[in-house]
PDB file of N, CA and C in Angstrom:
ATOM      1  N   UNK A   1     100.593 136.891 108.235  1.00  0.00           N
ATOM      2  CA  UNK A   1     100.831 135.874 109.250  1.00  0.00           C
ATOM      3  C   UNK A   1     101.833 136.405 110.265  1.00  0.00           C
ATOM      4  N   UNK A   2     101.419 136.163 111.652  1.00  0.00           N
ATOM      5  CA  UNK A   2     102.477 136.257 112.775  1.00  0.00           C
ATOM      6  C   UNK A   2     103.565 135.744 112.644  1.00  0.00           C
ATOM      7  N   UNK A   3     104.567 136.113 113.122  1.00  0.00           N
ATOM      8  CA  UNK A   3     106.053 134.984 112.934  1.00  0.00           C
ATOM      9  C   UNK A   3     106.053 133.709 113.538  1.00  0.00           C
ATOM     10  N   UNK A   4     105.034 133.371 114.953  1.00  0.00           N
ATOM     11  CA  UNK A   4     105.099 132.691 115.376  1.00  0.00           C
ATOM     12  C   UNK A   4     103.905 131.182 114.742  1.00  0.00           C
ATOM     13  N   UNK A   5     102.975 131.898 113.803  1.00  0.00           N
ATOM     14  CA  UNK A   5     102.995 131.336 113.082  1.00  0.00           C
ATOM     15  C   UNK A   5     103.221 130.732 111.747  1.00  0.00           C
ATOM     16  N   UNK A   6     103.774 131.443 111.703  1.00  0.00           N
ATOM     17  CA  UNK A   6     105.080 131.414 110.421  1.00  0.00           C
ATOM     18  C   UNK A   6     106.443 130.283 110.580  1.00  0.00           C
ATOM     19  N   UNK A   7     106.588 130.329 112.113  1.00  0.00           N
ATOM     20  CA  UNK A   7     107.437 129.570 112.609  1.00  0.00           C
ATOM     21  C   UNK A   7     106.658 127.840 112.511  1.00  0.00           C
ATOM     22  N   UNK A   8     105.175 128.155 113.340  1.00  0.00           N
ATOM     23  CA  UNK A   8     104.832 126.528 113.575  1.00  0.00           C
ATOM     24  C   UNK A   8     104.688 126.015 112.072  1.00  0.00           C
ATOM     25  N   UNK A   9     104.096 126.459 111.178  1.00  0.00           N
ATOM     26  CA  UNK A   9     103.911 126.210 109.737  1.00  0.00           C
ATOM     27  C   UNK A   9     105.018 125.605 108.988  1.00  0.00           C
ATOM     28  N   UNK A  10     106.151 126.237 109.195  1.00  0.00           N
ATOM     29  CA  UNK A  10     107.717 125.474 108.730  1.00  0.00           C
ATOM     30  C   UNK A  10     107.845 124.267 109.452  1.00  0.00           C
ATOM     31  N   UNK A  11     107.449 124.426 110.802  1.00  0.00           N
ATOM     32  CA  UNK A  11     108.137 123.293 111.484  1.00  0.00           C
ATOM     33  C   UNK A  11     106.956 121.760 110.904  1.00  0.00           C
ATOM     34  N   UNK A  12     105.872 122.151 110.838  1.00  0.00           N
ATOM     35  CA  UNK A  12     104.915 120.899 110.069  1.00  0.00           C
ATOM     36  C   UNK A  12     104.953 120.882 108.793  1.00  0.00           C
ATOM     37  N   UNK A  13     105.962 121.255 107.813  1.00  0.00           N
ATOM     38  CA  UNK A  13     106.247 120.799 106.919  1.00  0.00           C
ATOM     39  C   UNK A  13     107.108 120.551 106.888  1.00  0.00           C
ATOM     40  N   UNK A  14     108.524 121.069 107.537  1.00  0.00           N
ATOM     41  CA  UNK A  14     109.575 119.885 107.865  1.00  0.00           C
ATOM     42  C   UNK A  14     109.199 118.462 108.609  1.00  0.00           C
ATOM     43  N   UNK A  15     108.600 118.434 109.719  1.00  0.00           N
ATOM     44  CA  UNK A  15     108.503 117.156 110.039  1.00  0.00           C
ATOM     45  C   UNK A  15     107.583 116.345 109.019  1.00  0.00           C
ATOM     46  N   UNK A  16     106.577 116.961 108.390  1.00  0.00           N
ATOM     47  CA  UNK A  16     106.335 116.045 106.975  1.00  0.00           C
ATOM     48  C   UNK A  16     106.939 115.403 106.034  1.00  0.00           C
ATOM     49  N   UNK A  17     108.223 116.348 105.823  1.00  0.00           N
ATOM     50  CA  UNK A  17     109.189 116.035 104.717  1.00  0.00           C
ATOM     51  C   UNK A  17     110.240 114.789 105.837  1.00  0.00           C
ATOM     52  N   UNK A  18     110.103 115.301 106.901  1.00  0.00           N
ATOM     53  CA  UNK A  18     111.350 114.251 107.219  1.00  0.00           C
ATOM     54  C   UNK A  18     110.571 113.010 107.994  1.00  0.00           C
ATOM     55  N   UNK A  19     109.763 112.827 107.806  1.00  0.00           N
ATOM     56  CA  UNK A  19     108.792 111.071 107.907  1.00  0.00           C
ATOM     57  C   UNK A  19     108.715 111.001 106.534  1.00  0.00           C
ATOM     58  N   UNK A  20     108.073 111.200 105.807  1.00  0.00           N
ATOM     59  CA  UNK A  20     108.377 111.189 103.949  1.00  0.00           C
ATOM     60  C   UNK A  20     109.998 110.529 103.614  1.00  0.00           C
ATOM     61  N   UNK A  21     110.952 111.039 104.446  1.00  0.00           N
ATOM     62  CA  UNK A  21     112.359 110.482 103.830  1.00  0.00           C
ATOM     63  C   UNK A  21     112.705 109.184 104.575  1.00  0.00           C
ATOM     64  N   UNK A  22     112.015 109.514 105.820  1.00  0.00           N
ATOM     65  CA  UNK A  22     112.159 108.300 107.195  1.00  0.00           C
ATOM     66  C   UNK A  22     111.457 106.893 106.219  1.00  0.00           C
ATOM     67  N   UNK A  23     110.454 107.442 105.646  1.00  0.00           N
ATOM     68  CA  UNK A  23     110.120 105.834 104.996  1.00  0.00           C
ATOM     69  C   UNK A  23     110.595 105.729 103.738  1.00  0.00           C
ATOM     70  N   UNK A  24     111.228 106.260 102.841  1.00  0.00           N
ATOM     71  CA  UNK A  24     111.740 106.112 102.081  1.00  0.00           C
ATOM     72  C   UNK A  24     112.852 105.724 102.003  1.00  0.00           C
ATOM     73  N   UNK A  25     113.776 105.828 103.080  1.00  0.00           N
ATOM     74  CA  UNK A  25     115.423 105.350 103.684  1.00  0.00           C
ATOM     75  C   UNK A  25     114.821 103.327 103.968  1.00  0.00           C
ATOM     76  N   UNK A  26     113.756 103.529 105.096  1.00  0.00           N
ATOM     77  CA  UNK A  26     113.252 102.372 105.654  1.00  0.00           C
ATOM     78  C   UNK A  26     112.753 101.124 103.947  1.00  0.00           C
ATOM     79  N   UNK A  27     112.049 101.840 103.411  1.00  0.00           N
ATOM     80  CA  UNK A  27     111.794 101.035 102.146  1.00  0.00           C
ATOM     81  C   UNK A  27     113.358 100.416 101.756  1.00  0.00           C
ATOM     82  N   UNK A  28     113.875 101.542 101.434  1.00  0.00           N
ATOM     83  CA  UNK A  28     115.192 100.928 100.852  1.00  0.00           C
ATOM     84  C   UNK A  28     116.040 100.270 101.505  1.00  0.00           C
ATOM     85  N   UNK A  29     115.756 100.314 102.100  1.00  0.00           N
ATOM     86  CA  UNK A  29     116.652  99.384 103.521  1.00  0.00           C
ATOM     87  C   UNK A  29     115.739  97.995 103.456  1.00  0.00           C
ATOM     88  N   UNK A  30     114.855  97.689 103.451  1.00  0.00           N
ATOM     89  CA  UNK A  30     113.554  96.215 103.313  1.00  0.00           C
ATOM     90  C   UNK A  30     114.334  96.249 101.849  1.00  0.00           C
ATOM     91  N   UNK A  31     114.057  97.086 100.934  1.00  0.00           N
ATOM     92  CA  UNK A  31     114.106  96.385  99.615  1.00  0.00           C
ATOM     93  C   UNK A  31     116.065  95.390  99.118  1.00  0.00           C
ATOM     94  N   UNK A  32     116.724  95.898  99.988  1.00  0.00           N
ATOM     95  CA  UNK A  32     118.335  95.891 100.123  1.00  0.00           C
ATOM     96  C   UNK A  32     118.054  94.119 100.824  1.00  0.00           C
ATOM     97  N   UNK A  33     117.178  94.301 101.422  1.00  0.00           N
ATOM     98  CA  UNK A  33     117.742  92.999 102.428  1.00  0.00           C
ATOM     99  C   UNK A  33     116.894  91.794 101.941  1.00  0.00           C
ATOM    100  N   UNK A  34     115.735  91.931 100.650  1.00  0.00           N
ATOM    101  CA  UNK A  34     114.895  91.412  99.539  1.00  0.00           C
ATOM    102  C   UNK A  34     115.673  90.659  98.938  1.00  0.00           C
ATOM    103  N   UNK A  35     116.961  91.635  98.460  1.00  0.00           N
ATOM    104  CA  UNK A  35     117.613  91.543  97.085  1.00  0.00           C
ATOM    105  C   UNK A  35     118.649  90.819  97.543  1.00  0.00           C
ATOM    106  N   UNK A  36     119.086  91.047  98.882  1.00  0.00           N
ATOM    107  CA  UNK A  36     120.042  89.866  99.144  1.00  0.00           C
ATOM    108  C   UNK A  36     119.778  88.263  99.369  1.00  0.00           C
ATOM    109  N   UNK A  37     118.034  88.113 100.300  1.00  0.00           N
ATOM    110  CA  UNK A  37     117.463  87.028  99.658  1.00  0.00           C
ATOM    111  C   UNK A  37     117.536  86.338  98.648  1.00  0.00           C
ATOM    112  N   UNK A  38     116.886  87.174  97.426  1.00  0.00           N
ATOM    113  CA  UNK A  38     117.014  86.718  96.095  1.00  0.00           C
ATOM    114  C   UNK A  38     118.743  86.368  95.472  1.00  0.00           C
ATOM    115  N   UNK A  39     119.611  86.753  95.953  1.00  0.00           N
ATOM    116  CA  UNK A  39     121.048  86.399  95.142  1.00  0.00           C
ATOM    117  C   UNK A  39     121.000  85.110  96.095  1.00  0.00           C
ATOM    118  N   UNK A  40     121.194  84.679  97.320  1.00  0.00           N
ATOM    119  CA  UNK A  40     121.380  84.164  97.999  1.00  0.00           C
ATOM    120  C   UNK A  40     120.471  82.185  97.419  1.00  0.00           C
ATOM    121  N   UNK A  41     119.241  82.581  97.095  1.00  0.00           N
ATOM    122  CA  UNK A  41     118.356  81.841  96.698  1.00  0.00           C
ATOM    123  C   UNK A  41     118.920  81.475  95.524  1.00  0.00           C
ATOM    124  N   UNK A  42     119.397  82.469  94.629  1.00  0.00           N
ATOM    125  CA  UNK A  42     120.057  82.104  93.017  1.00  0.00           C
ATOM    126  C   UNK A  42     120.966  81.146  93.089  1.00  0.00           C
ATOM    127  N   UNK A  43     121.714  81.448  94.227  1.00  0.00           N
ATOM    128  CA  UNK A  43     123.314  81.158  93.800  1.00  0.00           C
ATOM    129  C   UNK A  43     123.101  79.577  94.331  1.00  0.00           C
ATOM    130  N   UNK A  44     121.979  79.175  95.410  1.00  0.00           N
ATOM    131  CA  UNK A  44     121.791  77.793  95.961  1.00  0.00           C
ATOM    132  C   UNK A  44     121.239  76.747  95.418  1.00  0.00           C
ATOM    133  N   UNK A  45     120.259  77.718  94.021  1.00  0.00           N
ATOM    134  CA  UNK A  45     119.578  76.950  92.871  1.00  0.00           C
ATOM    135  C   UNK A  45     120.854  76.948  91.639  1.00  0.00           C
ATOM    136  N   UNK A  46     121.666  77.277  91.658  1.00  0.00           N
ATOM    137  CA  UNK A  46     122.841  77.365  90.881  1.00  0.00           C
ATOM    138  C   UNK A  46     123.753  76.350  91.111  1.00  0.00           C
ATOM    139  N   UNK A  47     123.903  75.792  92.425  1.00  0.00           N
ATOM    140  CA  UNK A  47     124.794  75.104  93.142  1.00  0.00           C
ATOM    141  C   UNK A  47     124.186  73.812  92.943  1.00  0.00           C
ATOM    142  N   UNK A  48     122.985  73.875  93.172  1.00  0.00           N
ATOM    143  CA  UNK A  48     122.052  72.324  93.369  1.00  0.00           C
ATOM    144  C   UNK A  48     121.979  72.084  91.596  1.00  0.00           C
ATOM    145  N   UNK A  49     121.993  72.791  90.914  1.00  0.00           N
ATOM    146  CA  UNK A  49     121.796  72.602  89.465  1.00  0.00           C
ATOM    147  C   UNK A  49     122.697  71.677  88.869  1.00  0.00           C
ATOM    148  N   UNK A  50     124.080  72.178  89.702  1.00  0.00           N
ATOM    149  CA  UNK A  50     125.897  72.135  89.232  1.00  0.00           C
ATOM    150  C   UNK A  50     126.029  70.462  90.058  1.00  0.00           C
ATOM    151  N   UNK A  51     125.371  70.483  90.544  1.00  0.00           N
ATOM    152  CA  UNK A  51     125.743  69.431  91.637  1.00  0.00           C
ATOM    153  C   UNK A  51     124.590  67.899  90.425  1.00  0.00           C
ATOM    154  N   UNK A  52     123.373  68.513  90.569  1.00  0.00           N
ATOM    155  CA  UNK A  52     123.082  67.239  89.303  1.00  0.00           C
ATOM    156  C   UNK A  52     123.269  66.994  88.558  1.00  0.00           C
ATOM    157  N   UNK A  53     124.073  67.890  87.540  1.00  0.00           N
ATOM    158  CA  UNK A  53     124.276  67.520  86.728  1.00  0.00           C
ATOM    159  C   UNK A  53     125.440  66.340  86.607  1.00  0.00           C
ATOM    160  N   UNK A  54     126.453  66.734  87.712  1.00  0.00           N
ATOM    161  CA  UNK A  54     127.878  65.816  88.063  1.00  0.00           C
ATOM    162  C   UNK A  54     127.177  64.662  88.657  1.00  0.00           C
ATOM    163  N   UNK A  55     125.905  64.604  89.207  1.00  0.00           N
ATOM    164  CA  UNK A  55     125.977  63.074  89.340  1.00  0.00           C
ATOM    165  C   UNK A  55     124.845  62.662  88.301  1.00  0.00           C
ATOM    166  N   UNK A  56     124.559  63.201  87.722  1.00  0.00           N
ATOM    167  CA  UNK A  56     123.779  62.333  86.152  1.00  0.00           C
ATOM    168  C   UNK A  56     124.738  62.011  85.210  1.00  0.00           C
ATOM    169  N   UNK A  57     126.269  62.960  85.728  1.00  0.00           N
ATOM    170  CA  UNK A  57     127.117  62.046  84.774  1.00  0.00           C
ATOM    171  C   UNK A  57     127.616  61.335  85.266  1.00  0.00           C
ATOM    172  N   UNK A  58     128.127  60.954  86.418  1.00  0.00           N
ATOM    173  CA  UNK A  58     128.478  59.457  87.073  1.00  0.00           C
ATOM    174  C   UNK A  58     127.677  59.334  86.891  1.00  0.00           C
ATOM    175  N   UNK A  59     125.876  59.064  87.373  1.00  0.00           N
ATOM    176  CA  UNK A  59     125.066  58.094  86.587  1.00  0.00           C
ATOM    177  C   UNK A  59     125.233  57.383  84.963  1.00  0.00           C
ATOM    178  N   UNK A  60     125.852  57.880  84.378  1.00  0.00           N
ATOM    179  CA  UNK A  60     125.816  57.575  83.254  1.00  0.00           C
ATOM    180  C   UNK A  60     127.260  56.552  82.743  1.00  0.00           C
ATOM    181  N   UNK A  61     127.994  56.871  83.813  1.00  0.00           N
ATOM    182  CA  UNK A  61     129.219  56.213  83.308  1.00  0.00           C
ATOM    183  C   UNK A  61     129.234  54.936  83.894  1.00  0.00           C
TER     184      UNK A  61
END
């Protein structure tokens, strides 16, 4: 192989590898902002839980 194609050959497998990491950064970045959903959702079904129970016990008294 020529150097110069020796050269283009590196350069299309670097830019392969670095879209390969580009969506793999991007995934984890969606999956980060998922997971903060989900705590966010927990902690409001946690709150509403805490909250009936205090008035099923004034209901009761």
């Amino acid at each position: 192989m020529s150097n110069i194609s020796l050269f283009a050959v590196g350069v299309v497998v670097t830019l392969l590898v670095l879209a390969a990491l580009a969506l793999l950064f991007w995934g984890a970045i969606l999956d980060g902002r998922d997971e903060n959903e989900q705590r966010v959702a927990a902690e409001d079904a946690a709150t509403q839980a805490r909250q009936d129970l205090a008035l099923h016990a004034i209901d009761a008294a």
